[in-house]
Protein backbone atom coordinates (compact mmCIF):
# COMPACT_ATOMS: atom_id res chain seq x y z
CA UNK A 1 -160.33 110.27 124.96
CA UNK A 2 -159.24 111.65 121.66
CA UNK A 3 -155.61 112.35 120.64
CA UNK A 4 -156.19 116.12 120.73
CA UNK A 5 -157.97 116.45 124.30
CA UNK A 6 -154.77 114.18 125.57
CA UNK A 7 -152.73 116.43 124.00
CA UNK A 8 -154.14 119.33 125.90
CA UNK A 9 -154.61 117.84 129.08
CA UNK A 10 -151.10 116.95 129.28
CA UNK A 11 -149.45 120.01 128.10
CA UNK A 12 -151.66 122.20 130.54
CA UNK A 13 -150.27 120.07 133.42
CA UNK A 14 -146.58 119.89 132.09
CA UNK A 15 -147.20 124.10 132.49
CA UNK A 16 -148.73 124.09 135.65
CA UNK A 17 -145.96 121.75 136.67
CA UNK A 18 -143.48 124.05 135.18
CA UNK A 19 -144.35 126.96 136.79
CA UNK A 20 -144.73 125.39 140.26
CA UNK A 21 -148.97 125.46 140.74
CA UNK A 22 -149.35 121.78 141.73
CA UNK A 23 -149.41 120.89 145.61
CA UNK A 24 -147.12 118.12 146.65
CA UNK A 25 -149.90 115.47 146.36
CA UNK A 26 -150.47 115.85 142.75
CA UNK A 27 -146.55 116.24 141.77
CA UNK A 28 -146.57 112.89 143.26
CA UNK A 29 -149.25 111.27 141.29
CA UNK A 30 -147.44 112.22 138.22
CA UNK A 31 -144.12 111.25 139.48
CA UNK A 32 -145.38 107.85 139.94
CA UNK A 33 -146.72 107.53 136.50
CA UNK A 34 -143.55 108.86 134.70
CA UNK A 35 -141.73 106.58 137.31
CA UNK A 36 -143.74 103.22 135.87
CA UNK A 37 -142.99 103.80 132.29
CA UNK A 38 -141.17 101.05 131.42
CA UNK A 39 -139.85 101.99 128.02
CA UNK A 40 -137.97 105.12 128.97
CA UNK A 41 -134.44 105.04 130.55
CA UNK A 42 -134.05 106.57 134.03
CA UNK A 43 -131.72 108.97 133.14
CA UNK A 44 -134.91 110.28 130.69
CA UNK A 45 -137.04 110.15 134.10
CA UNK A 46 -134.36 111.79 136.05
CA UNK A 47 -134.20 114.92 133.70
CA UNK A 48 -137.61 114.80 133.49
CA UNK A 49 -138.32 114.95 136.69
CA UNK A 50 -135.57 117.88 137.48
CA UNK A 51 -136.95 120.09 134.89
CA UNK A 52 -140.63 119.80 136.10
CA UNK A 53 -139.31 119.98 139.79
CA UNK A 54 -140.60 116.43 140.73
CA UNK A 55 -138.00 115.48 142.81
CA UNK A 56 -138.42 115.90 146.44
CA UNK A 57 -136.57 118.11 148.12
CA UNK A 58 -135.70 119.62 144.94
CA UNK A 59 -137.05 123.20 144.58
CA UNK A 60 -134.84 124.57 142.26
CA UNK A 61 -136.07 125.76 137.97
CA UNK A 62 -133.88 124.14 136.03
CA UNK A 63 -133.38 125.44 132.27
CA UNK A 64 -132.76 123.07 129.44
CA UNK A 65 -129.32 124.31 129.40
CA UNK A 66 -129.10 123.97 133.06
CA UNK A 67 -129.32 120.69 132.90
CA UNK A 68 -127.18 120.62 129.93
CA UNK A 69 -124.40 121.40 132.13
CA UNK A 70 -125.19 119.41 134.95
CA UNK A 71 -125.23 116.32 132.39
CA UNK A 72 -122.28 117.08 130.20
CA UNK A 73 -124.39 117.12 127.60
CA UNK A 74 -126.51 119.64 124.64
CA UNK A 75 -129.79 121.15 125.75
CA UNK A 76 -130.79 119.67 122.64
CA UNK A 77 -130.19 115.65 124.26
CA UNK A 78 -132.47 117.03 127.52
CA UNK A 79 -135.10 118.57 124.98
CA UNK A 80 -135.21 114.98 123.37
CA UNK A 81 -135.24 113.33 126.69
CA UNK A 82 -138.47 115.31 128.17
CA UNK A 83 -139.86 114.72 124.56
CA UNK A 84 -139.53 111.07 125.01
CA UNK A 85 -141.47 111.31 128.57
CA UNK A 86 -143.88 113.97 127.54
CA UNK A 87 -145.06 111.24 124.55
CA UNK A 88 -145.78 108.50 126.72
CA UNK A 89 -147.56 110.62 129.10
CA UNK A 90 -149.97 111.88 125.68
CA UNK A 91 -150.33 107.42 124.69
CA UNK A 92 -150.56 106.55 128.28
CA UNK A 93 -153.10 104.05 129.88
CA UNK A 94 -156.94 105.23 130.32
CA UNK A 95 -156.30 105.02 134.44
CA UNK A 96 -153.14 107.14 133.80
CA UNK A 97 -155.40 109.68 132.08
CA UNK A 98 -157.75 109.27 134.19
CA UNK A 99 -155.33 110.24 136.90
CA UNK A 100 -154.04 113.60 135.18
CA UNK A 101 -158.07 114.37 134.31
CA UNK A 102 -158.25 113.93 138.04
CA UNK A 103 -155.22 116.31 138.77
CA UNK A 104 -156.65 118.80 136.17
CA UNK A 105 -159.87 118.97 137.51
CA UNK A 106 -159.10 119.38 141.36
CA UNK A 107 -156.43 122.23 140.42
CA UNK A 108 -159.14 123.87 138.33
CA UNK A 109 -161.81 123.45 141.34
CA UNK A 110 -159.20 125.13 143.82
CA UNK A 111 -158.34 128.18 141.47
């Protein structure tokens, strides 16, 4: 898959993610994949997973200053946090992608 089409693919879901149009099932696929990267701290997973609503029985939008404040830190250290996550999700393994494709593809089939 080329660096453009990854791109894509995993912006549309980070959207779809954002505003709250993937069932339960397919949150968790992604929250297992952003849970096994291995090269990001969990406090970069944790915000991650708070702004995209990933956590279970979390239902709440966080803002990047939102979590700002609940951190004690700048919006600017979440931005670079979700940054961080949002890369390895764009470089991540072909079953990875294959997953999101997968997620992509059912949402799109539902809709």
């Amino acid at each position: 898959m080329e660096f453009n089409e990854r791109c894509d693919m995993v912006y549309e879901l980070l959207e779809l993610l954002k505003d709250n149009k993937l069932n339960n099932s397919q949150k968790r696929k992604i929250y297992e994949i952003v849970k096994g990267f291995t090269n990001r701290t969990e406090k970069q997973k944790e915000r991650f997973f708070l702004f995209y609503n990933l956590d279970e029985g979390e239902n709440k939008n966080y803002r990047l200053c939102d979590l700002a404040l609940l951190y004690n830190c700048t919006s600017g250290c979440i931005r670079t946090a979700i940054g961080r996550i949002r890369y390895n999700l764009i470089y991540s393994d072909a079953e990875s992608l294959a997953i999101m494709k997968d997620i992509l593809e059912e949402y799109h089939k539902n809709n």
